[in-house]
N, C-alpha and C. Protein backbone atom coordinates (compact mmCIF):
# COMPACT_ATOMS: atom_id res chain seq x y z
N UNK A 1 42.37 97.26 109.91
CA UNK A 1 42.92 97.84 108.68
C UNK A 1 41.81 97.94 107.64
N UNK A 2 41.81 98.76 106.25
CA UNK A 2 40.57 99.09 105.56
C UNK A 2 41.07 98.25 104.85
N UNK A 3 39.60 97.60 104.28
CA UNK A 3 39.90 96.47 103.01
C UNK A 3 40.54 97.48 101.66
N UNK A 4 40.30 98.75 101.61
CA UNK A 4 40.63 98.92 100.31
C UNK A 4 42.14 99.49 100.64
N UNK A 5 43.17 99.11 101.61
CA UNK A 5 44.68 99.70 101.92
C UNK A 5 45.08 98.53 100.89
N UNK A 6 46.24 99.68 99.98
CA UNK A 6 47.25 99.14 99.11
C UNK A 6 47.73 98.14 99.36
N UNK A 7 48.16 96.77 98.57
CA UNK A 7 49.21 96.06 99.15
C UNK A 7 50.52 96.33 99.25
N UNK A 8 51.08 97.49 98.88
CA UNK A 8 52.23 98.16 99.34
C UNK A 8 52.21 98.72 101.18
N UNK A 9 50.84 99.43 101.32
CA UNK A 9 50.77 99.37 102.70
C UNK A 9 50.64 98.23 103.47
N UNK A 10 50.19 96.82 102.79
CA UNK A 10 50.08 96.30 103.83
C UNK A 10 51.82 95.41 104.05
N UNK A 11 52.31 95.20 103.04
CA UNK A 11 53.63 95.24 103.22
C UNK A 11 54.56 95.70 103.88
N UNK A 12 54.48 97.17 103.81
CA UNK A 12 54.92 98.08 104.96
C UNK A 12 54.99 97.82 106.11
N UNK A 13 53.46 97.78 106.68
CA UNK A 13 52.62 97.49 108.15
C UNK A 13 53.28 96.47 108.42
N UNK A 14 53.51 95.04 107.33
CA UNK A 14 54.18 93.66 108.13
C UNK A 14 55.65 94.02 108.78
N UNK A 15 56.00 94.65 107.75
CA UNK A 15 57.83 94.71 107.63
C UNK A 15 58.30 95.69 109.06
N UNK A 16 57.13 96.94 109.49
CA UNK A 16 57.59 97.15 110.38
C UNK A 16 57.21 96.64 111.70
N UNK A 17 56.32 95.77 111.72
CA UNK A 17 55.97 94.82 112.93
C UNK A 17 56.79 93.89 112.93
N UNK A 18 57.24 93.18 112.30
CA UNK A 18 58.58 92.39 112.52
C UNK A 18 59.75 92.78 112.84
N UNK A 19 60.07 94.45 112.44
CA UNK A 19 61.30 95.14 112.92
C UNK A 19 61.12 95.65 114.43
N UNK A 20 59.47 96.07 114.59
CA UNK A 20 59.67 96.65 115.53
C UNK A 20 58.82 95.94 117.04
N UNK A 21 58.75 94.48 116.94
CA UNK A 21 57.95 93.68 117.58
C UNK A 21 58.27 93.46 119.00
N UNK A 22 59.69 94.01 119.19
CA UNK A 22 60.50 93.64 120.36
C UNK A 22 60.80 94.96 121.44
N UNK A 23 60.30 95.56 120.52
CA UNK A 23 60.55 97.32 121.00
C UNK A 23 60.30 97.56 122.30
N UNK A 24 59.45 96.80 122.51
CA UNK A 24 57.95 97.02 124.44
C UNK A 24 59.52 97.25 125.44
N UNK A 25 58.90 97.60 126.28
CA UNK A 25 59.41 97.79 127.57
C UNK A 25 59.39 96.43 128.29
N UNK A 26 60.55 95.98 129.05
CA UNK A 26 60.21 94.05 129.83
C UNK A 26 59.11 94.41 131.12
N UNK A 27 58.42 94.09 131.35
CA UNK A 27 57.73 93.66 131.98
C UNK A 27 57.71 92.78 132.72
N UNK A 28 58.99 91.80 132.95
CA UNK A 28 59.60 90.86 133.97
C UNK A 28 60.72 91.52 134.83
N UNK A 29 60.80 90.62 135.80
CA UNK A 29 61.70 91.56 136.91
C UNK A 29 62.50 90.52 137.51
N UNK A 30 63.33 91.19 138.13
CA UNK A 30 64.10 89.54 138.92
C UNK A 30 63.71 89.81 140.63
N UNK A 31 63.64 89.06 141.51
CA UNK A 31 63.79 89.14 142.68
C UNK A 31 64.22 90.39 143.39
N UNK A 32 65.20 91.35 142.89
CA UNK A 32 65.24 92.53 143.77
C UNK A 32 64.63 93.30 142.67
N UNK A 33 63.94 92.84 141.79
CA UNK A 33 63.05 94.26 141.29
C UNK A 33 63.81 94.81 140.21
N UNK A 34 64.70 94.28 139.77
CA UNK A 34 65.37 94.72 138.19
C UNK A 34 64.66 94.43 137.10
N UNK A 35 64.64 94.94 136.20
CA UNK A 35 64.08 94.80 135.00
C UNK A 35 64.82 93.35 133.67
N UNK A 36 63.86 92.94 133.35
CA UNK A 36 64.49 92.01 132.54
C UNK A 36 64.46 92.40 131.16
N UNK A 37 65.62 92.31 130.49
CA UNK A 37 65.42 92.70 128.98
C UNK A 37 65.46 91.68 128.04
N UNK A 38 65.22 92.37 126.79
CA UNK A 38 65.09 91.56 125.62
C UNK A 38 65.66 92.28 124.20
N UNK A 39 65.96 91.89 123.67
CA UNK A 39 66.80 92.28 122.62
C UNK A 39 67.55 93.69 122.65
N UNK A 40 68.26 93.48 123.90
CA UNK A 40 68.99 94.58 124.30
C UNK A 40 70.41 94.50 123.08
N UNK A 41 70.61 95.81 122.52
CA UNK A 41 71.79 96.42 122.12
C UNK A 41 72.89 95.97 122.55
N UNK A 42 74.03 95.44 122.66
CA UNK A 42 75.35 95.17 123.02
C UNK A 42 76.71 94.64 122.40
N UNK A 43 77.47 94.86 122.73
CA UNK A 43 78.82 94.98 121.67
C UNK A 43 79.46 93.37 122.37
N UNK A 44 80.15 93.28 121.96
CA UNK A 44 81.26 91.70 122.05
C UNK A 44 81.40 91.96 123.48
N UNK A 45 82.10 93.15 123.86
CA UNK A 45 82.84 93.37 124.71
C UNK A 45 81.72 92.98 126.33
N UNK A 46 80.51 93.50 125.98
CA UNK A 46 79.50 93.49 127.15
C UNK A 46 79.06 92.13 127.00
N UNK A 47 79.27 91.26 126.24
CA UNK A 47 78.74 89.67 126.26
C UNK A 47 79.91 89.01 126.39
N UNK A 48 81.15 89.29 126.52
CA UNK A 48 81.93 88.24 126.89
C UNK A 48 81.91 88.91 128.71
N UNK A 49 81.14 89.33 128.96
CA UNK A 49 81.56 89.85 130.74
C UNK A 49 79.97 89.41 131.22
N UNK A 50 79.07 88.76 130.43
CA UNK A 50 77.86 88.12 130.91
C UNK A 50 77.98 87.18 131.89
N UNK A 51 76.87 86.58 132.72
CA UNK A 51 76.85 85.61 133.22
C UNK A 51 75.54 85.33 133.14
N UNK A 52 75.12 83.58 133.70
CA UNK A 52 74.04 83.09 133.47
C UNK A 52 73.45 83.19 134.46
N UNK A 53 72.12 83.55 134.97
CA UNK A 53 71.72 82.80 136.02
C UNK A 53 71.39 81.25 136.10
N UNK A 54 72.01 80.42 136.98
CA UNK A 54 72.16 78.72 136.86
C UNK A 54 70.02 78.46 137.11
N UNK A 55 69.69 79.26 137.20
CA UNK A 55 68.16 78.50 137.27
C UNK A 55 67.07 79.34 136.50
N UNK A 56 67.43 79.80 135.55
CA UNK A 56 66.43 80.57 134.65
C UNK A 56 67.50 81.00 133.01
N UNK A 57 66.71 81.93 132.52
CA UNK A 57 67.52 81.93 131.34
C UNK A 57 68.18 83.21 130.96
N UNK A 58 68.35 83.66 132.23
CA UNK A 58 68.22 84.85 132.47
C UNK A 58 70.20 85.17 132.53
N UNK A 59 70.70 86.66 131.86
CA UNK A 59 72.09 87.04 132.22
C UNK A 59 72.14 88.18 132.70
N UNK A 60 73.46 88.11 133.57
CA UNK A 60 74.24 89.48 133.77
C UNK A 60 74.81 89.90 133.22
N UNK A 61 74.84 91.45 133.31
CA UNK A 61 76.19 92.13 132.81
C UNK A 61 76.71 93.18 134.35
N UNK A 62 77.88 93.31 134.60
CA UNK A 62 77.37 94.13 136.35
C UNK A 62 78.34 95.16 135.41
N UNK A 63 78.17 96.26 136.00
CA UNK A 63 78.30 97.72 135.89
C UNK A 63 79.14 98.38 136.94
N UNK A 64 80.14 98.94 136.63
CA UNK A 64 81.28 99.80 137.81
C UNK A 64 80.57 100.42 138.37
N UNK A 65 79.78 101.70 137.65
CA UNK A 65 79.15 102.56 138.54
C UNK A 65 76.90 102.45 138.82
N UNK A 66 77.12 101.47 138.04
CA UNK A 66 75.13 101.19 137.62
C UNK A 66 75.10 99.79 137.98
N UNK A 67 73.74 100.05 138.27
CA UNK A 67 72.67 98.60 138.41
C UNK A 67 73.59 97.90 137.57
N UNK A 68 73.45 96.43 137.21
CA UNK A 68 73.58 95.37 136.28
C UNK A 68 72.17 95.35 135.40
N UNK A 69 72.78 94.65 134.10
CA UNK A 69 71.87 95.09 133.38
C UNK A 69 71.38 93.77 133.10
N UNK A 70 70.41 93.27 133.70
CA UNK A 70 69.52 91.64 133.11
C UNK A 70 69.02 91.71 131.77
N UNK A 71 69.27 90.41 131.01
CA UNK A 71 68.35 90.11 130.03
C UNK A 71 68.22 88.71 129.30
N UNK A 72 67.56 88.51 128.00
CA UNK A 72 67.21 87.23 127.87
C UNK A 72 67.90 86.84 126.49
N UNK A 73 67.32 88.08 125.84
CA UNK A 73 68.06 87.63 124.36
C UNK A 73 69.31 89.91 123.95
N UNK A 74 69.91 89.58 123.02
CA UNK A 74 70.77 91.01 122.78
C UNK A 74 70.49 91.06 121.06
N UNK A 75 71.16 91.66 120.87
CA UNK A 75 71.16 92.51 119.11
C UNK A 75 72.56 92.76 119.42
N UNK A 76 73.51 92.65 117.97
CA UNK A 76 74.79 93.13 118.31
C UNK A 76 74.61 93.48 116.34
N UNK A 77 75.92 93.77 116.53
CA UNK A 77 75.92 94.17 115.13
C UNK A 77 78.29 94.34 114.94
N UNK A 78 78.42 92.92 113.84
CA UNK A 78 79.61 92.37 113.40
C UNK A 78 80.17 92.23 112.09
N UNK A 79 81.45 91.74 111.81
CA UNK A 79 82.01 91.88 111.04
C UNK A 79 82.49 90.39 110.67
N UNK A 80 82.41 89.49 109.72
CA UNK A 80 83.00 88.20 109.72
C UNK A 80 84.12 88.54 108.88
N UNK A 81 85.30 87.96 110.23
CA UNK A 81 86.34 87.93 109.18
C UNK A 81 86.64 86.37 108.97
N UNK A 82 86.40 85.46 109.45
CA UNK A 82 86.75 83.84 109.00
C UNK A 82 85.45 83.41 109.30
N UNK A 83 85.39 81.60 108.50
CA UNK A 83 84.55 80.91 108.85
C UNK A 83 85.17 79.73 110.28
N UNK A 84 83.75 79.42 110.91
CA UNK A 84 84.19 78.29 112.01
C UNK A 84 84.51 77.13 111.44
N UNK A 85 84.28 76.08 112.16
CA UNK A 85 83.85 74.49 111.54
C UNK A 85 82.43 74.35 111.15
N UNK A 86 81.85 74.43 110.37
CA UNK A 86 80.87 74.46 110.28
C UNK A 86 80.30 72.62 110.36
N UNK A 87 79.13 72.39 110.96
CA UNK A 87 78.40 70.84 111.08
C UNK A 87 76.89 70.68 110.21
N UNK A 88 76.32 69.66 110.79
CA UNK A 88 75.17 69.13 110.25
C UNK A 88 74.44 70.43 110.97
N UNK A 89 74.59 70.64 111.86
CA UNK A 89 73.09 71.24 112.83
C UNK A 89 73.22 73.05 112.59
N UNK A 90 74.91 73.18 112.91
CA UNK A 90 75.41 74.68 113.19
C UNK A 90 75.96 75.39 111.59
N UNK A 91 76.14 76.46 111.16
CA UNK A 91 77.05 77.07 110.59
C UNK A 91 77.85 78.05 111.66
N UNK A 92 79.22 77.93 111.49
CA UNK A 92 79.67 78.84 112.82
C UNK A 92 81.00 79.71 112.15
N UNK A 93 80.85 81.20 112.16
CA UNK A 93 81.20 82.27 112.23
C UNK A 93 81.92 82.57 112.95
N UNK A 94 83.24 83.91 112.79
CA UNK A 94 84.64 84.22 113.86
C UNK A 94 84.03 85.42 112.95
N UNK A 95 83.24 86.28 114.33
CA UNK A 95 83.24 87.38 114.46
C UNK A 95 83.65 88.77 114.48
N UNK A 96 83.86 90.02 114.80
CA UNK A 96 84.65 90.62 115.17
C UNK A 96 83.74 92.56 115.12
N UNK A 97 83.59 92.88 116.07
CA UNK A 97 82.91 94.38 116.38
C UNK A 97 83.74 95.30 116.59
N UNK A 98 84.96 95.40 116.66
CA UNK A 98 85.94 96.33 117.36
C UNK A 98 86.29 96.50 118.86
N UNK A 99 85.25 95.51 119.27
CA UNK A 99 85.10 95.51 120.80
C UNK A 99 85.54 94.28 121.50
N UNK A 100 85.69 93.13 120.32
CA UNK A 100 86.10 92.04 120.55
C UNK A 100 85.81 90.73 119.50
N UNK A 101 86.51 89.78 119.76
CA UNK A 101 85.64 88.78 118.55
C UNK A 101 85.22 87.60 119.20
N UNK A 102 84.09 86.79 118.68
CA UNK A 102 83.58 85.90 119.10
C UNK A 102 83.54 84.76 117.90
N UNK A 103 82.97 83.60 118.50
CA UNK A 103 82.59 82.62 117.40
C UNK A 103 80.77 82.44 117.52
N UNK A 104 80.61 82.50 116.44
CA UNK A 104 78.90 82.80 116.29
C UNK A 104 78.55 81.29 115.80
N UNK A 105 77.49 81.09 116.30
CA UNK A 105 76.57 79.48 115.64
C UNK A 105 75.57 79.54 115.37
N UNK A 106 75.00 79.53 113.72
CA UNK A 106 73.65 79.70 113.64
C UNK A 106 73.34 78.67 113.46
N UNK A 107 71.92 78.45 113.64
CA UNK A 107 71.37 76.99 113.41
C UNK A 107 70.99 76.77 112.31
N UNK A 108 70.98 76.07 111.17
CA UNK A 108 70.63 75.56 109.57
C UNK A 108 69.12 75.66 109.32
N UNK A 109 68.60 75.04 110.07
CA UNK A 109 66.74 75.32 110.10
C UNK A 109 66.66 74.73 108.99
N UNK A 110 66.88 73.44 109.00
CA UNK A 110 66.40 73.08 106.96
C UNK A 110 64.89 72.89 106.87
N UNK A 111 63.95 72.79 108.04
CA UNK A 111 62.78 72.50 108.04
C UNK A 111 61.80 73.86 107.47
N UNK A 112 62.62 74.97 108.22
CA UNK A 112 61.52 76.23 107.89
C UNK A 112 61.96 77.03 106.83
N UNK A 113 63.78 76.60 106.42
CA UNK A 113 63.87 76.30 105.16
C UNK A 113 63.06 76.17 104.01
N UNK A 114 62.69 74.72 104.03
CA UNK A 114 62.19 73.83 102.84
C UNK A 114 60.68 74.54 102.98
N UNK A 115 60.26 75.03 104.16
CA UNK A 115 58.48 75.34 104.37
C UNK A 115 58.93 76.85 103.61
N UNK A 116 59.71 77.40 103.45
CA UNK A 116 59.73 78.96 103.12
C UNK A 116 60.00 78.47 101.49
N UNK A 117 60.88 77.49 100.93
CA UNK A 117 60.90 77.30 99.63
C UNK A 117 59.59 76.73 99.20
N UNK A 118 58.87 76.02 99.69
CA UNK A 118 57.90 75.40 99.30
C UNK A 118 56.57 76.89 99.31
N UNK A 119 56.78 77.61 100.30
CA UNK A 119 55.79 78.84 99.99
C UNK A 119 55.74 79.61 98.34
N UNK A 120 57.13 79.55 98.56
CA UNK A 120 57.71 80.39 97.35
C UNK A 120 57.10 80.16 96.00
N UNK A 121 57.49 78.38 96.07
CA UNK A 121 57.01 78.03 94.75
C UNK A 121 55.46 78.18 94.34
N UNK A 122 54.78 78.23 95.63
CA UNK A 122 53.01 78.26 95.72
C UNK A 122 52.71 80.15 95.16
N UNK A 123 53.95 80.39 95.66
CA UNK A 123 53.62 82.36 95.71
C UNK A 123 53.29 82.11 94.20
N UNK A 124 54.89 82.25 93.99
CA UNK A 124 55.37 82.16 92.41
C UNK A 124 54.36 81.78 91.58
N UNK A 125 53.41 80.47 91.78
CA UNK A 125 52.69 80.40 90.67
C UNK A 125 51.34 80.84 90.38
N UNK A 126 51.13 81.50 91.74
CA UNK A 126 49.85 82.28 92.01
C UNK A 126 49.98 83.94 90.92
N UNK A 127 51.64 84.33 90.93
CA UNK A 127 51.79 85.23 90.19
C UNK A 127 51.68 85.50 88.98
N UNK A 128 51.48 84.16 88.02
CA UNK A 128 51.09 84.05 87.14
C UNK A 128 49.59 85.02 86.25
N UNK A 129 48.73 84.74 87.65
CA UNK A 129 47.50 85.15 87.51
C UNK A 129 47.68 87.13 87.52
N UNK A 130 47.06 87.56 86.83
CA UNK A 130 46.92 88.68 86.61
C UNK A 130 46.59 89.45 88.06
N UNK A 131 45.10 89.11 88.07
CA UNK A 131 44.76 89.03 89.59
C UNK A 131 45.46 89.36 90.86
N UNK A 132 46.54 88.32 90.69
CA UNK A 132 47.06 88.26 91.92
C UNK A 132 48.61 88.63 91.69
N UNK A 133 48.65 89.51 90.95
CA UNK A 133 50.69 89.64 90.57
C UNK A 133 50.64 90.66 91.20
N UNK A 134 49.75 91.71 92.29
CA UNK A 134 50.57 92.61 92.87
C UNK A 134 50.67 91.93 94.40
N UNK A 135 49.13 91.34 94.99
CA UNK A 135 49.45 90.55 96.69
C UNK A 135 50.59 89.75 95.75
N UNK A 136 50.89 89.30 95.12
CA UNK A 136 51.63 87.67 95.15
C UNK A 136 53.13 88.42 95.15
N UNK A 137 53.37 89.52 94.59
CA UNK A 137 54.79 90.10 94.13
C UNK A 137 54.92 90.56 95.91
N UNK A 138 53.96 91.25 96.89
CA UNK A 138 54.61 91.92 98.14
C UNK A 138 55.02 90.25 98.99
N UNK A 139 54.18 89.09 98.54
CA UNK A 139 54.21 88.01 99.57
C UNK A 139 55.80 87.47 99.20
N UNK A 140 56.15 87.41 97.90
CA UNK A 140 57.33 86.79 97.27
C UNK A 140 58.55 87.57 97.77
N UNK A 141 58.85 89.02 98.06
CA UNK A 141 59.83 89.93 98.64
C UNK A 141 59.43 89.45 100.43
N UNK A 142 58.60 89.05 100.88
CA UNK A 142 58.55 88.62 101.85
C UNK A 142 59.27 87.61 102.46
N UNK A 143 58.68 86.24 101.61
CA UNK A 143 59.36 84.95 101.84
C UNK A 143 60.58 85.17 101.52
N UNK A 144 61.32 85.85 100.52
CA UNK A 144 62.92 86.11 100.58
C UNK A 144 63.56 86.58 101.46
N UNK A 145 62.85 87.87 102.15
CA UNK A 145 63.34 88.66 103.23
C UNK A 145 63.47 87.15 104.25
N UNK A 146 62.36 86.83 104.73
CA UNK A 146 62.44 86.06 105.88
C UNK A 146 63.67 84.66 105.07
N UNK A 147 63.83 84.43 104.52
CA UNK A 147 64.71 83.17 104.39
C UNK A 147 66.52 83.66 104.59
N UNK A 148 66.62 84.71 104.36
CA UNK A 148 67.64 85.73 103.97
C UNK A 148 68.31 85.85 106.02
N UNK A 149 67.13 86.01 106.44
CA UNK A 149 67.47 85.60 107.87
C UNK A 149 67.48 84.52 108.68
N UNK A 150 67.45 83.39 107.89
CA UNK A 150 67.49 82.12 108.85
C UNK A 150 68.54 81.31 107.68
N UNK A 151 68.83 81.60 106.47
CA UNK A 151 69.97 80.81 105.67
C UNK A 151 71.54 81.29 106.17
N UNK A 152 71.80 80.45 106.43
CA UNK A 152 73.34 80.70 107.27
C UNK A 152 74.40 80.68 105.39
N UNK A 153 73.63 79.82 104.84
CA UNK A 153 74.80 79.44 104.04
C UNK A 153 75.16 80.56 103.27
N UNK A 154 73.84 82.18 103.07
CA UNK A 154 74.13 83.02 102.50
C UNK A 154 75.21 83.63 102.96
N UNK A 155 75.88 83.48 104.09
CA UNK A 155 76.97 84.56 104.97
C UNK A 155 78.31 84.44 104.26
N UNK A 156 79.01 84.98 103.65
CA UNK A 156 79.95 85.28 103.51
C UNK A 156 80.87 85.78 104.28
N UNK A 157 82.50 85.28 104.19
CA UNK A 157 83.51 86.32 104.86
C UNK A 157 83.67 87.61 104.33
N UNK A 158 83.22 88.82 104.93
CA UNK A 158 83.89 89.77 104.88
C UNK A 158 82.37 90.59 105.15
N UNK A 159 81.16 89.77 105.18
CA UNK A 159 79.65 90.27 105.46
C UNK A 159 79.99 91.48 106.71
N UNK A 160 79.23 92.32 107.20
CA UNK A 160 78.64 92.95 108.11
C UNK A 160 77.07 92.36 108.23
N UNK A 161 77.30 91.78 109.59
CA UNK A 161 75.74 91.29 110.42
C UNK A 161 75.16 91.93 111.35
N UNK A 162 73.63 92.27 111.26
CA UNK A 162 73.20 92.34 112.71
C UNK A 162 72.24 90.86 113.13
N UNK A 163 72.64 90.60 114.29
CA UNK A 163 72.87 89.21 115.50
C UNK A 163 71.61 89.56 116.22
N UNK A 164 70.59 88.54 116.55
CA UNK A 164 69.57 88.41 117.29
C UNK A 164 69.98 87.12 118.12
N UNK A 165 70.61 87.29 119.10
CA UNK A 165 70.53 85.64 120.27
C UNK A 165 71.15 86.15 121.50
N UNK A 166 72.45 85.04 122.18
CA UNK A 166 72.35 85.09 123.33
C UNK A 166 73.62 84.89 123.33
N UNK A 167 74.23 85.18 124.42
CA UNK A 167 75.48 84.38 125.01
C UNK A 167 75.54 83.08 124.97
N UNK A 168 76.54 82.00 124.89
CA UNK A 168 76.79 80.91 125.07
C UNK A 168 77.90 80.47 126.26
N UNK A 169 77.84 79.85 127.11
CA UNK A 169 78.58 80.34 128.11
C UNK A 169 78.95 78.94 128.33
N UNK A 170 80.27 78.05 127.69
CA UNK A 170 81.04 76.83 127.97
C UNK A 170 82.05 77.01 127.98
N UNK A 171 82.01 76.22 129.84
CA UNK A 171 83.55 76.50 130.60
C UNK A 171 84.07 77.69 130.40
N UNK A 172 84.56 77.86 130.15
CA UNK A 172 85.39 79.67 130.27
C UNK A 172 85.46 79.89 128.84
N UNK A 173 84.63 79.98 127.83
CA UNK A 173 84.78 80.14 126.52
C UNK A 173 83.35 80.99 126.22
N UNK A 174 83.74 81.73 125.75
CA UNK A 174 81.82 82.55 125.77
C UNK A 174 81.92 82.26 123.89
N UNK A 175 80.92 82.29 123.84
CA UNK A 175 80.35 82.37 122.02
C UNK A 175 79.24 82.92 122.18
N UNK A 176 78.13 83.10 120.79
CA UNK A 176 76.93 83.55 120.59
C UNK A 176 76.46 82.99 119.66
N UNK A 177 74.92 82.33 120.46
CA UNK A 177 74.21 81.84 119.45
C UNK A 177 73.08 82.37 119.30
N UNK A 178 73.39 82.78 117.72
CA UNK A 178 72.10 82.88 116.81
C UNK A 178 71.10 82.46 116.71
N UNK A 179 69.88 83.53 116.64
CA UNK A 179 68.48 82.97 116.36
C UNK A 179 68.09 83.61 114.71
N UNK A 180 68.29 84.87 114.92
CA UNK A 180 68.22 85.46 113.62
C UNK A 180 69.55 86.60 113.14
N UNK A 181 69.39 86.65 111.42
CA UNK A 181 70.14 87.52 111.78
C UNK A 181 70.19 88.58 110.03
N UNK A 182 70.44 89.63 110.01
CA UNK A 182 70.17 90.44 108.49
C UNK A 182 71.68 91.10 108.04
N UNK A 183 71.86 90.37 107.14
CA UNK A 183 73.45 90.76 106.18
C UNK A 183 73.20 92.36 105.64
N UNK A 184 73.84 92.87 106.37
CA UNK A 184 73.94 94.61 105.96
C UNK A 184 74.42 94.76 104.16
N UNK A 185 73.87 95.02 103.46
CA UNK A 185 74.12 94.85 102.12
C UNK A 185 74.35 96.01 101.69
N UNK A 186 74.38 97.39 102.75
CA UNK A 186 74.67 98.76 102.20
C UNK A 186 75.66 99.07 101.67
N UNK A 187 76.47 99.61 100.83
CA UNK A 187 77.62 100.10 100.56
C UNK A 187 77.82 101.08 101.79
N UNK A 188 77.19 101.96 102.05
CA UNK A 188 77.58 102.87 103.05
C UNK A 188 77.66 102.28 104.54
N UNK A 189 77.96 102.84 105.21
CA UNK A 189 77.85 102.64 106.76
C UNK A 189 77.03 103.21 107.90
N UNK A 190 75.76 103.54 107.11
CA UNK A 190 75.01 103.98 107.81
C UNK A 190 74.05 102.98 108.94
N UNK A 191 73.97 102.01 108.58
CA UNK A 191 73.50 100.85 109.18
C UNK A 191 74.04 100.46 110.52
N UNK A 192 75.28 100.73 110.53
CA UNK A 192 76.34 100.50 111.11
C UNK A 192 76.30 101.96 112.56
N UNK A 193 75.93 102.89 111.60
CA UNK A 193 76.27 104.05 112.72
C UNK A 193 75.17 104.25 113.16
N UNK A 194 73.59 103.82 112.55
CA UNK A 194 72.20 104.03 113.23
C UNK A 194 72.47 102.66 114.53
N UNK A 195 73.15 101.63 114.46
CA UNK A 195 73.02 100.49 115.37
C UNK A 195 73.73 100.88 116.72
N UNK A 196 74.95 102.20 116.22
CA UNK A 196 75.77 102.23 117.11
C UNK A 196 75.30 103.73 117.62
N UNK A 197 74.19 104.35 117.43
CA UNK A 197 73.45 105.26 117.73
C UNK A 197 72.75 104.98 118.71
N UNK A 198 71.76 103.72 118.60
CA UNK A 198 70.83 103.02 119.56
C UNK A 198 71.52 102.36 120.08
N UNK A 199 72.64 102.08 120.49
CA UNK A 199 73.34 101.15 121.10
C UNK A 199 73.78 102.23 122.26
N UNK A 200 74.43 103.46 122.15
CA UNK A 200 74.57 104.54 123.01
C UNK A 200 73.22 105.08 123.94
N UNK A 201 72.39 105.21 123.19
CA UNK A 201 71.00 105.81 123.57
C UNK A 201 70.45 104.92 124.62
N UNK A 202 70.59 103.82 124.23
CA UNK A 202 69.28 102.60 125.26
C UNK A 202 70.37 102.22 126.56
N UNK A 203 72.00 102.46 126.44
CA UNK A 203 72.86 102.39 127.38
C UNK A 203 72.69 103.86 128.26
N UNK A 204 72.64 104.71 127.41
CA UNK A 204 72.43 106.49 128.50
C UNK A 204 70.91 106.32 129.05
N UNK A 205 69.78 106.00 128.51
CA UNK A 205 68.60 105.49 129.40
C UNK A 205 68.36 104.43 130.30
N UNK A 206 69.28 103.52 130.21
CA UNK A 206 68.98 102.34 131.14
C UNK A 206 70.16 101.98 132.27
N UNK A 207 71.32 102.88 132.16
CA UNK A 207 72.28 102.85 132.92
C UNK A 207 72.20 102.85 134.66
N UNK A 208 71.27 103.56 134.42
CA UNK A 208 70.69 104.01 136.04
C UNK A 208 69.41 104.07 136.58
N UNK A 209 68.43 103.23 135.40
CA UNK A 209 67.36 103.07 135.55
C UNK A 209 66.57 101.26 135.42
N UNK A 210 67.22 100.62 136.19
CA UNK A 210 67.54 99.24 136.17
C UNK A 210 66.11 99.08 136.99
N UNK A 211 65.30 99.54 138.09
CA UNK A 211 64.45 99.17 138.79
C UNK A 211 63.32 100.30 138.82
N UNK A 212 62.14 99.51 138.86
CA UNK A 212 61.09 100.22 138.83
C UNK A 212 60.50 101.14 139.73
């Protein structure tokens, strides 16, 4: 990158490498040569019909007329209409996509938490300086963004989420647990219909193209 790029560009450059970091093609395969995925697109309905493989970390989804579709982690995109029980470790969420509802568990993270508040306060007082109030203002929209996705306690009932994790699969009870996740704050529903855009698209490309 050129030393003299804006710190608005370099802001940019971060924000879309973090959006778009997962994008690659898998490059893992299973035993008959299927492809393994990763932050595959999927609705309630295709994760409560998952299964685990018992010796890797790996799931199914099997398909009426297509391959099964392997993968490791999904993206979904929900609606909270109640809260769970929430604990020391979990905050836990009662879901709901139109496709089905689940109970969601994110993990509290008070550690990377307290390391993202403790950045903050270091940003913050760096902003002081003349110098440094435009890097210090893109780093400060930063550390918010990223805390904004690992604070469970911001979630509200009635939020629209998009979900970065996995199936949870105890005894005959499926849930989903959270790794990350971004509170749709649009008034409109466009968020909503770009997710359910790529959610069609990466299902019409990969339906029948499971092996290499």
């Amino acid at each position: 990158m050129a030393m003299n790029a804006s710190t608005c560009d370099v802001e940019n450059r971060l924000e879309n490498f973090v959006i778009r970091k997962n994008d690659s093609e898998s490059t893992d395969f299973t035993k008959t040569g299927a492809k393994i995925h990763d932050s595959i697109p999927l609705t309630f309905a295709h994760i409560q019909r998952a299964t685990k493989d018992p010796d890797s970390d790996v799931y199914m989804i099997s398909q009426k007329d297509n391959e099964p579709i392997y993968f490791r982690t999904c993206i979904a995109y929900a609606f909270v209409f109640d809260y769970g029980t929430h604990n020391k470790s979990f905050h836990k969420f009662q879901l709901d996509d139109s496709t089905g509802s689940l109970e969601a568990s994110i993990a509290n993270k008070p550690m990377k938490r307290h390391q993202i508040t403790c950045l903050h306060k270091e940003v913050t007082a760096l902003a002081s300086s003349e110098g440094n109030k435009e890097i210090a203002g893109c780093l400060i929209r930063l550390l918010e963004t990223a805390m904004e996705c690992i604070d469970p306690s911001l979630i509200m009932k009635g939020n629209s989420l998009f979900l970065l994790g996995r199936p949870n699969l105890f005894r005959d009870k499926v849930g989903f647990d959270v790794f990350s996740f971004l509170i749709d704050s649009e008034d409109s529903q466009n968020l909503e219909m770009a997710f359910a855009d790529h959610l069609l698209d990466w299902h019409n490309k990969n339906s029948s193209t499971q092996h290499s």
